[in-house]
PDB file of N, CA and C in Angstrom:
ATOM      1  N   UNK A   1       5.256 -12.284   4.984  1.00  0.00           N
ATOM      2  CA  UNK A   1       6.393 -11.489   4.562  1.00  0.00           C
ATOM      3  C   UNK A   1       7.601 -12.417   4.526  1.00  0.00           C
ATOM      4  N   UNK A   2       8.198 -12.278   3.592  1.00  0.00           N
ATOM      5  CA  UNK A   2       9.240 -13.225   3.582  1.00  0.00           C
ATOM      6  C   UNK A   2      10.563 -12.527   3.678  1.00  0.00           C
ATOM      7  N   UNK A   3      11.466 -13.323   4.417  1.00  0.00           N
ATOM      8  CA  UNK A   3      13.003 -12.787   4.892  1.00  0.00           C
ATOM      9  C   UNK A   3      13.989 -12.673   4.466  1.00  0.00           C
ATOM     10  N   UNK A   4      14.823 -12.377   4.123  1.00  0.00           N
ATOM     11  CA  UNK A   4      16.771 -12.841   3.572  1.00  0.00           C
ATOM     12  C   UNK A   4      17.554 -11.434   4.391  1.00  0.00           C
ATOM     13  N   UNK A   5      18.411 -12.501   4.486  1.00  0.00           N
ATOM     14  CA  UNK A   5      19.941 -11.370   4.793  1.00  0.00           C
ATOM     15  C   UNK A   5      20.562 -10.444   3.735  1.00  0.00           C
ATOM     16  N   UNK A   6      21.476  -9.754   4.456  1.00  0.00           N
ATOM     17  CA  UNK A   6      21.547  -8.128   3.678  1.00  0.00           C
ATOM     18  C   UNK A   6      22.473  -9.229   2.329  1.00  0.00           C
ATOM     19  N   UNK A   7      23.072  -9.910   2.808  1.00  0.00           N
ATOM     20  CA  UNK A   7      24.220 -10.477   1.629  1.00  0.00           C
ATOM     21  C   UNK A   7      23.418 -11.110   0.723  1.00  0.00           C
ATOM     22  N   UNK A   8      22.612 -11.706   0.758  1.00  0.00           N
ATOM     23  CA  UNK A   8      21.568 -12.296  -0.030  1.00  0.00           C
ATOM     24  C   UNK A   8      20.739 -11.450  -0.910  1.00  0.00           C
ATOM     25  N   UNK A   9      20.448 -10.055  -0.142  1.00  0.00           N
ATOM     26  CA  UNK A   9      19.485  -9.284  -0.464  1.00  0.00           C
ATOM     27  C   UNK A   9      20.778  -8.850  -1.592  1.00  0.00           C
ATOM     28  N   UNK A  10      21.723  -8.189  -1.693  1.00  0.00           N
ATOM     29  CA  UNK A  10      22.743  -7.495  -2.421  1.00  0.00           C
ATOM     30  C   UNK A  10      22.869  -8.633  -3.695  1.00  0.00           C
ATOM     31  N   UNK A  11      22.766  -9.802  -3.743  1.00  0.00           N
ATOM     32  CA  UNK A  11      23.453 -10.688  -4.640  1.00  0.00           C
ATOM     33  C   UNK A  11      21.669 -11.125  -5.525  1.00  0.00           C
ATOM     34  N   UNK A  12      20.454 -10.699  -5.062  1.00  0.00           N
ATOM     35  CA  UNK A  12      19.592 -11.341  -5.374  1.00  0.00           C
ATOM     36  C   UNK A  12      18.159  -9.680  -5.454  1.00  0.00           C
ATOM     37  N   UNK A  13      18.892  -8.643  -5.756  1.00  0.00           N
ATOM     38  CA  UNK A  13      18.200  -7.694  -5.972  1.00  0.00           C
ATOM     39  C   UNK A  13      17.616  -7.493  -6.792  1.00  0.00           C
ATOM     40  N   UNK A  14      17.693  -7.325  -8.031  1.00  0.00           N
ATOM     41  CA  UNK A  14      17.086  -7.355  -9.024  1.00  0.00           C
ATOM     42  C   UNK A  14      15.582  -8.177  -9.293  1.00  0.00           C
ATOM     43  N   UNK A  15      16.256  -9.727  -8.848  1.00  0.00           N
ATOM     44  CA  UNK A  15      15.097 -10.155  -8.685  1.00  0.00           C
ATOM     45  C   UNK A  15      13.715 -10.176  -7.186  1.00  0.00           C
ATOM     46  N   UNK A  16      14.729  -9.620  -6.355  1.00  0.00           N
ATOM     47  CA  UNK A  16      13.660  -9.174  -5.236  1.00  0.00           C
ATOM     48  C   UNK A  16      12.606  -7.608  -5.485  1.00  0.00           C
ATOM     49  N   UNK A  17      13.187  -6.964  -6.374  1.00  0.00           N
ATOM     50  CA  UNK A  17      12.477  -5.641  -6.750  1.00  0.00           C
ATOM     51  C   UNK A  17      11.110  -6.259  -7.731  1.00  0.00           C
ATOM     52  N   UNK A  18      11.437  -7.478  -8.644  1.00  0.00           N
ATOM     53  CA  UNK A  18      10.585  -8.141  -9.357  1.00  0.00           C
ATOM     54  C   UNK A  18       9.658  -8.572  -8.751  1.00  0.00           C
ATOM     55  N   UNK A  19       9.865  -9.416  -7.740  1.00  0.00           N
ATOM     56  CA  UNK A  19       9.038 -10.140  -6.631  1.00  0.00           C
ATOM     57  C   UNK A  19       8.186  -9.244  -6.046  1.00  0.00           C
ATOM     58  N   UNK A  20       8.942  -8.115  -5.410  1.00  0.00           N
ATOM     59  CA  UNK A  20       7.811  -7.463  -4.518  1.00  0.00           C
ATOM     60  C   UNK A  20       6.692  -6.715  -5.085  1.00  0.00           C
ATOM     61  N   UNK A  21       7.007  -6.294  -6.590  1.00  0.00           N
ATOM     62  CA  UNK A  21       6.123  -5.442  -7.965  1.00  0.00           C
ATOM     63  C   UNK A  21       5.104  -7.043  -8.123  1.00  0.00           C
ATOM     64  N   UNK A  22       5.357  -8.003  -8.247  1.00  0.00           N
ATOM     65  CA  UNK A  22       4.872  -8.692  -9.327  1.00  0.00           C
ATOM     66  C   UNK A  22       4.073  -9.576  -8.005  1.00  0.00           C
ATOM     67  N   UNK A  23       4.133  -9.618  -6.989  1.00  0.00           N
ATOM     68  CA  UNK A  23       3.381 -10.359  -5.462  1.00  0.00           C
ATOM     69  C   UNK A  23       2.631  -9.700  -4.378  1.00  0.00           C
ATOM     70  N   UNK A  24       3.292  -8.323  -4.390  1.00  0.00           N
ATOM     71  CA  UNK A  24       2.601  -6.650  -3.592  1.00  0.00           C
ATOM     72  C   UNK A  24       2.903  -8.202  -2.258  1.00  0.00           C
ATOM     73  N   UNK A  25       4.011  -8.287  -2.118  1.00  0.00           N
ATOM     74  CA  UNK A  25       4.250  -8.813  -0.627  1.00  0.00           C
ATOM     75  C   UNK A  25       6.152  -8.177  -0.321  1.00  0.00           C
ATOM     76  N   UNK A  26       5.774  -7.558   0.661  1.00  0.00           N
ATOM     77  CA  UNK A  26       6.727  -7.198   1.384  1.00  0.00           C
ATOM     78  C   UNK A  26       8.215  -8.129   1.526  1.00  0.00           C
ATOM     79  N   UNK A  27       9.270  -7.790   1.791  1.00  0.00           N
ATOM     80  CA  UNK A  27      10.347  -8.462   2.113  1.00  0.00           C
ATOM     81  C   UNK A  27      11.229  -7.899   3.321  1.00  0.00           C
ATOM     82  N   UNK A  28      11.475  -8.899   4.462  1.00  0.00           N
ATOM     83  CA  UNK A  28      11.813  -8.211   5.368  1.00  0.00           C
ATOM     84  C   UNK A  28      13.752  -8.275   4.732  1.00  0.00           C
ATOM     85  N   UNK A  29      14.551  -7.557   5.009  1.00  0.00           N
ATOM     86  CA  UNK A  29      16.184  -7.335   5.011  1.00  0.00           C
ATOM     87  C   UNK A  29      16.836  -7.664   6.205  1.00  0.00           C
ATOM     88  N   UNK A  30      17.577  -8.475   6.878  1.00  0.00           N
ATOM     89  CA  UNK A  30      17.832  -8.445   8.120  1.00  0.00           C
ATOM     90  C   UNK A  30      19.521  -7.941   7.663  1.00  0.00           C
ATOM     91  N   UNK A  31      19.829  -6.982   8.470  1.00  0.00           N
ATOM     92  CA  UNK A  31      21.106  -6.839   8.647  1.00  0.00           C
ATOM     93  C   UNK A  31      21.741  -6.892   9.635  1.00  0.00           C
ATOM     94  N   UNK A  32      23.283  -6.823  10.065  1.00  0.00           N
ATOM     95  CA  UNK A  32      23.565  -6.869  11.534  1.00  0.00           C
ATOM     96  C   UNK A  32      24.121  -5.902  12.247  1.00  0.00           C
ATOM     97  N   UNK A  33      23.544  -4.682  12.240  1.00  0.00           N
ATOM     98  CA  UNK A  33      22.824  -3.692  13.059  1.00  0.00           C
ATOM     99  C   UNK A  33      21.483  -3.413  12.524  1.00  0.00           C
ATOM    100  N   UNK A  34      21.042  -3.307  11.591  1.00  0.00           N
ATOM    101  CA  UNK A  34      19.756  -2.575  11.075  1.00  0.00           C
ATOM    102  C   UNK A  34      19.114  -3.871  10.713  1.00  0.00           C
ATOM    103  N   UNK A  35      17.463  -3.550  10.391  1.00  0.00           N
ATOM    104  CA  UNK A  35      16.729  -4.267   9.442  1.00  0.00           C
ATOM    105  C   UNK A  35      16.322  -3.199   8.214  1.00  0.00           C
ATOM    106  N   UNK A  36      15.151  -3.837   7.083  1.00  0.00           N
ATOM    107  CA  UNK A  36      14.675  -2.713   6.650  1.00  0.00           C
ATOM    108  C   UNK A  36      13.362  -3.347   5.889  1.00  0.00           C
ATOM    109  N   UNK A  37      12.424  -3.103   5.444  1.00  0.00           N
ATOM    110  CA  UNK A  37      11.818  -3.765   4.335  1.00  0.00           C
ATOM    111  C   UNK A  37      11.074  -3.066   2.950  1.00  0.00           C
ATOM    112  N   UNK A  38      11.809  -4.413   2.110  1.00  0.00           N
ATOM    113  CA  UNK A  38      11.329  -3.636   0.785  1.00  0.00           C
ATOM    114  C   UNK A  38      10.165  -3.897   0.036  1.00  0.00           C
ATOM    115  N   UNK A  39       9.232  -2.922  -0.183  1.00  0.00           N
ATOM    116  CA  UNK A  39       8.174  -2.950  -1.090  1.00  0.00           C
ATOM    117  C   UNK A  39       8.155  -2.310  -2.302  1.00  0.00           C
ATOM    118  N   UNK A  40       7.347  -2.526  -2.805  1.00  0.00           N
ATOM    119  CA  UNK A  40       6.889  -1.884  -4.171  1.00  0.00           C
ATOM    120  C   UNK A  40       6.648  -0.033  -4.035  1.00  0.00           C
ATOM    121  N   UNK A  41       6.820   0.539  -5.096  1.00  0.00           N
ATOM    122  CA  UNK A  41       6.175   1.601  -5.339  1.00  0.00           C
ATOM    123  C   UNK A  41       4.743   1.873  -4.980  1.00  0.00           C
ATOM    124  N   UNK A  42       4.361   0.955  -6.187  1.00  0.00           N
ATOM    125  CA  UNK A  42       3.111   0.940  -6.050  1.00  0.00           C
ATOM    126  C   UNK A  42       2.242   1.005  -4.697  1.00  0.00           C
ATOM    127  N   UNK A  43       2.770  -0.070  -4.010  1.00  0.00           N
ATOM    128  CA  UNK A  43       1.978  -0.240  -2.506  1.00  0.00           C
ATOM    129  C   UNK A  43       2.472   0.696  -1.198  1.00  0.00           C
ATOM    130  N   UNK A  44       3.802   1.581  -1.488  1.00  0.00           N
ATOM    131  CA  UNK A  44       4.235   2.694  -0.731  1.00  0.00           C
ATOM    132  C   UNK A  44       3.344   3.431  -1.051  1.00  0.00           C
ATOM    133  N   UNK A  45       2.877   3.900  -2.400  1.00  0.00           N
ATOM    134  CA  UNK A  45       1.712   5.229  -2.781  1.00  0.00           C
ATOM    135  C   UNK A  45       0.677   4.467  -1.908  1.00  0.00           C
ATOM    136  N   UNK A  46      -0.061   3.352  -1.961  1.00  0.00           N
ATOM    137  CA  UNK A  46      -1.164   3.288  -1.687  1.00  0.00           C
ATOM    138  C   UNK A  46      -1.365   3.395  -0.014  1.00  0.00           C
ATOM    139  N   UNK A  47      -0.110   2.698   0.719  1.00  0.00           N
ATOM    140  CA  UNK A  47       0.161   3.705   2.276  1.00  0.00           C
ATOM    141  C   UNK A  47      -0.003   4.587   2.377  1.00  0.00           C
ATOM    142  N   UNK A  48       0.900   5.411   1.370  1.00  0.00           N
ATOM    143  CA  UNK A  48       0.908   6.831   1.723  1.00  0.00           C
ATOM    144  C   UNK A  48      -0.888   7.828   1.539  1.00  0.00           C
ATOM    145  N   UNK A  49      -1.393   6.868   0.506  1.00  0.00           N
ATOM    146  CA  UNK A  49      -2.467   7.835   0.257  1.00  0.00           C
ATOM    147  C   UNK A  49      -3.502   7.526   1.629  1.00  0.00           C
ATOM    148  N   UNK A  50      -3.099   6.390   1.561  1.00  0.00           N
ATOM    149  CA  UNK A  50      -4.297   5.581   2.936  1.00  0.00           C
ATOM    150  C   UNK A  50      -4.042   6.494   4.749  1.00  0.00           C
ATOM    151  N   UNK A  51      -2.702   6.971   4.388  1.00  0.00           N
ATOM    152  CA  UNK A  51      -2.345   7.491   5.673  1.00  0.00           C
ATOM    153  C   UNK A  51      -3.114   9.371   5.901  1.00  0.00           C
ATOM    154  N   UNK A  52      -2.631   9.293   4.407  1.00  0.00           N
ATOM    155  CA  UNK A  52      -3.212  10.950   3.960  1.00  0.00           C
ATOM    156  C   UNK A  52      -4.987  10.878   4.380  1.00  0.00           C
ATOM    157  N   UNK A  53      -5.459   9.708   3.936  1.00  0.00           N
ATOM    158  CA  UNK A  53      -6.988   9.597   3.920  1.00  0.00           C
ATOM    159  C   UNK A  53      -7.857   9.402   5.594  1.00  0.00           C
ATOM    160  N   UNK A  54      -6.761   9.048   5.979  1.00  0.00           N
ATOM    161  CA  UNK A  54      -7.140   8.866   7.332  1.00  0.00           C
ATOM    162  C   UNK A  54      -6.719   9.920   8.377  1.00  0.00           C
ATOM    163  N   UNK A  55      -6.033  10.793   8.343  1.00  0.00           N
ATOM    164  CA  UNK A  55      -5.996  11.501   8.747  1.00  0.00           C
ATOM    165  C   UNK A  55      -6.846  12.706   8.506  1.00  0.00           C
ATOM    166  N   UNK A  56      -7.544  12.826   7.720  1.00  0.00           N
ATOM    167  CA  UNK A  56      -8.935  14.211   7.529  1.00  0.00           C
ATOM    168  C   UNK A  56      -9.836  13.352   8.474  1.00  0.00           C
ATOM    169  N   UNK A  57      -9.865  14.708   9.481  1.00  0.00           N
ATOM    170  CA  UNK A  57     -11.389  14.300  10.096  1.00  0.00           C
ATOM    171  C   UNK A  57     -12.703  13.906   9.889  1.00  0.00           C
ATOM    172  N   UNK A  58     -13.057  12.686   9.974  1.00  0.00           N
ATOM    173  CA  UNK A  58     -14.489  12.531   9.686  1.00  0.00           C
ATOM    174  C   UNK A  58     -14.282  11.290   8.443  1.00  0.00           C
ATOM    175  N   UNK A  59     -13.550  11.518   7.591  1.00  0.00           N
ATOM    176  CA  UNK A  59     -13.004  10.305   6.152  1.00  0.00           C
ATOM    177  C   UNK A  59     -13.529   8.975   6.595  1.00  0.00           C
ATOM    178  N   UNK A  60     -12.668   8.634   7.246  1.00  0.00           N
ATOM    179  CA  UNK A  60     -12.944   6.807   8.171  1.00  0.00           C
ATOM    180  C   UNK A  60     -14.396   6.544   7.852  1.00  0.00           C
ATOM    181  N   UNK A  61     -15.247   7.122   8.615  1.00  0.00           N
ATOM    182  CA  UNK A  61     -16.539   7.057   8.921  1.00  0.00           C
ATOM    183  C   UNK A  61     -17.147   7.922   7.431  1.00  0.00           C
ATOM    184  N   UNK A  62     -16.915   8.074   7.031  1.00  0.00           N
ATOM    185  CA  UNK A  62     -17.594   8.649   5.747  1.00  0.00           C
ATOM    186  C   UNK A  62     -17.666   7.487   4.594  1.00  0.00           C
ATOM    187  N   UNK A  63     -16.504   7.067   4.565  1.00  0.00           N
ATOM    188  CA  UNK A  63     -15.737   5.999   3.291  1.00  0.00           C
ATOM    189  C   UNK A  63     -16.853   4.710   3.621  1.00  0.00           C
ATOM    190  N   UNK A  64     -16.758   4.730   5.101  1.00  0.00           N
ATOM    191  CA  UNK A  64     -17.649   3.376   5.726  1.00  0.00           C
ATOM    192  C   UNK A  64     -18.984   3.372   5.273  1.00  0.00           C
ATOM    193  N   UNK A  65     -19.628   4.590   5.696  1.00  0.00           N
ATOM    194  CA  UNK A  65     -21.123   4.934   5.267  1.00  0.00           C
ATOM    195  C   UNK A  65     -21.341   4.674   3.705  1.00  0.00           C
ATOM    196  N   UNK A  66     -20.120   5.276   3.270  1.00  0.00           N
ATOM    197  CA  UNK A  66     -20.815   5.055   1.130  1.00  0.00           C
ATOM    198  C   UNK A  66     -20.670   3.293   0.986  1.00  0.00           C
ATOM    199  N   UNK A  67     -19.553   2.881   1.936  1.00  0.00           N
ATOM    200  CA  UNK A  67     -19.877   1.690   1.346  1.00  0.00           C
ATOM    201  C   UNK A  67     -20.913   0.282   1.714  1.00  0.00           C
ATOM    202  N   UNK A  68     -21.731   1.262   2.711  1.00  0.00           N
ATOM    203  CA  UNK A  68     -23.125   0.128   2.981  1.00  0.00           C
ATOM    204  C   UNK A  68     -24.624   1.145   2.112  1.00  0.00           C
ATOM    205  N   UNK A  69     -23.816   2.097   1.338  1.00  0.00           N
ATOM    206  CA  UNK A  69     -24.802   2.753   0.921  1.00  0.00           C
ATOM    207  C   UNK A  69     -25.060   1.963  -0.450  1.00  0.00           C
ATOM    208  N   UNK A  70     -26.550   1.804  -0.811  1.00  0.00           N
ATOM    209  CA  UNK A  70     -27.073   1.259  -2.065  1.00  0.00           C
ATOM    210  C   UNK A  70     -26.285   2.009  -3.632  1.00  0.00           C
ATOM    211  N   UNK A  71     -26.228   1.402  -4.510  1.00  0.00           N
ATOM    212  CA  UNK A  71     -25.830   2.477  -5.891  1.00  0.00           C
ATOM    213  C   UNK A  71     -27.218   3.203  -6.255  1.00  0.00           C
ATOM    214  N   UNK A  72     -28.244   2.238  -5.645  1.00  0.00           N
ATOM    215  CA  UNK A  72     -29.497   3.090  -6.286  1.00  0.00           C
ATOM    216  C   UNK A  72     -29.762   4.416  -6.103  1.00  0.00           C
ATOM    217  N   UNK A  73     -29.202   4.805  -4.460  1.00  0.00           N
ATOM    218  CA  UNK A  73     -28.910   6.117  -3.781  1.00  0.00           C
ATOM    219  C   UNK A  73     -27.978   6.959  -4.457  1.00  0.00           C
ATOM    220  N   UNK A  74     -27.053   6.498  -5.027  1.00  0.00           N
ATOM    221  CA  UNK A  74     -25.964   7.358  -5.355  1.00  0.00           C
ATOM    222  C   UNK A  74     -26.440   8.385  -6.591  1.00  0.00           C
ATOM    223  N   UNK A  75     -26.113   9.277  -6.562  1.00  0.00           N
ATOM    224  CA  UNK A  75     -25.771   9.565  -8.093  1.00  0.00           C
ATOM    225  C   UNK A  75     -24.689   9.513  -8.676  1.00  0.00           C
ATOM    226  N   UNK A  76     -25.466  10.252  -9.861  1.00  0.00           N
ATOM    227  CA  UNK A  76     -24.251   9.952 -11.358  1.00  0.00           C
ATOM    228  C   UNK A  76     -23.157  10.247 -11.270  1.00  0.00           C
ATOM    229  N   UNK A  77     -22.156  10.056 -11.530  1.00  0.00           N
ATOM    230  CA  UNK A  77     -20.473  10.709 -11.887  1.00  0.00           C
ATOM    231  C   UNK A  77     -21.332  12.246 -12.424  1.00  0.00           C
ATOM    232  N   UNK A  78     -22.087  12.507 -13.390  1.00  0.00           N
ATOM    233  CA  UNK A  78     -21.779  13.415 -14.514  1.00  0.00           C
ATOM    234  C   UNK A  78     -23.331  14.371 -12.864  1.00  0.00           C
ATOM    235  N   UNK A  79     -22.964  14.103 -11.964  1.00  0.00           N
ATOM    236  CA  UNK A  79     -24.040  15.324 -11.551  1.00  0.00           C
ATOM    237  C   UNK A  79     -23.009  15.619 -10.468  1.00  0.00           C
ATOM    238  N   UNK A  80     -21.359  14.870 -10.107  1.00  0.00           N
ATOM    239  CA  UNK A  80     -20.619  15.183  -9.036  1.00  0.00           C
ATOM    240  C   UNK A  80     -19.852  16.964  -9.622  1.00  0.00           C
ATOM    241  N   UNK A  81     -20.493  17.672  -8.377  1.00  0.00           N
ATOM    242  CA  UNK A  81     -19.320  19.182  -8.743  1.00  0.00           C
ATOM    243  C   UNK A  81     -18.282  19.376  -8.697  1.00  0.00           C
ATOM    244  N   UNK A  82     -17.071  18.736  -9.381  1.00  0.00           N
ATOM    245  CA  UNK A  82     -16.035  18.683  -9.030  1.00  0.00           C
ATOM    246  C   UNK A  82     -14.995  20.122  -8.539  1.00  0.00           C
TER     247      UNK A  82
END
């Protein structure tokens, strides 16, 4: 994760919103009372969904199981009941 100060961050925004879209790496803000850090959209949704996903009981251990499971086991998309 890489660092800059709030004055830096204010004079060099534009291109830090670029950076964090175009690297999906975090930026820490140091200010002098607060910190903060800025990410992407993109990788806030994918927290947020990851937080949503982990919280249903049982998910964790489910997600784990399909993924030592063979494709030969699986079925089709076109037989899932949606």
């Amino acid at each position: 994760m890489s660092t800059i100060n709030i004055t830096n961050a204010r004079k060099e925004l534009y291109k830090l919103v670029e950076a964090v879209n175009m690297y999906h790496e975090p930026t820490l803000i140091v200010g002098k009372k607060a910190n903060a850090v800025l990410i992407s959209e993109e990788d806030w949704s994918a927290i947020q969904e990851t937080l949503y996903l982990d919280s249903i009981p049982g998910m964790t251990e489910s997600i784990l199981e399909g993924v030592n499971e063979s494709l030969e086991d699986c079925i089709s998309e076109e037989m899932v009941d949606w």
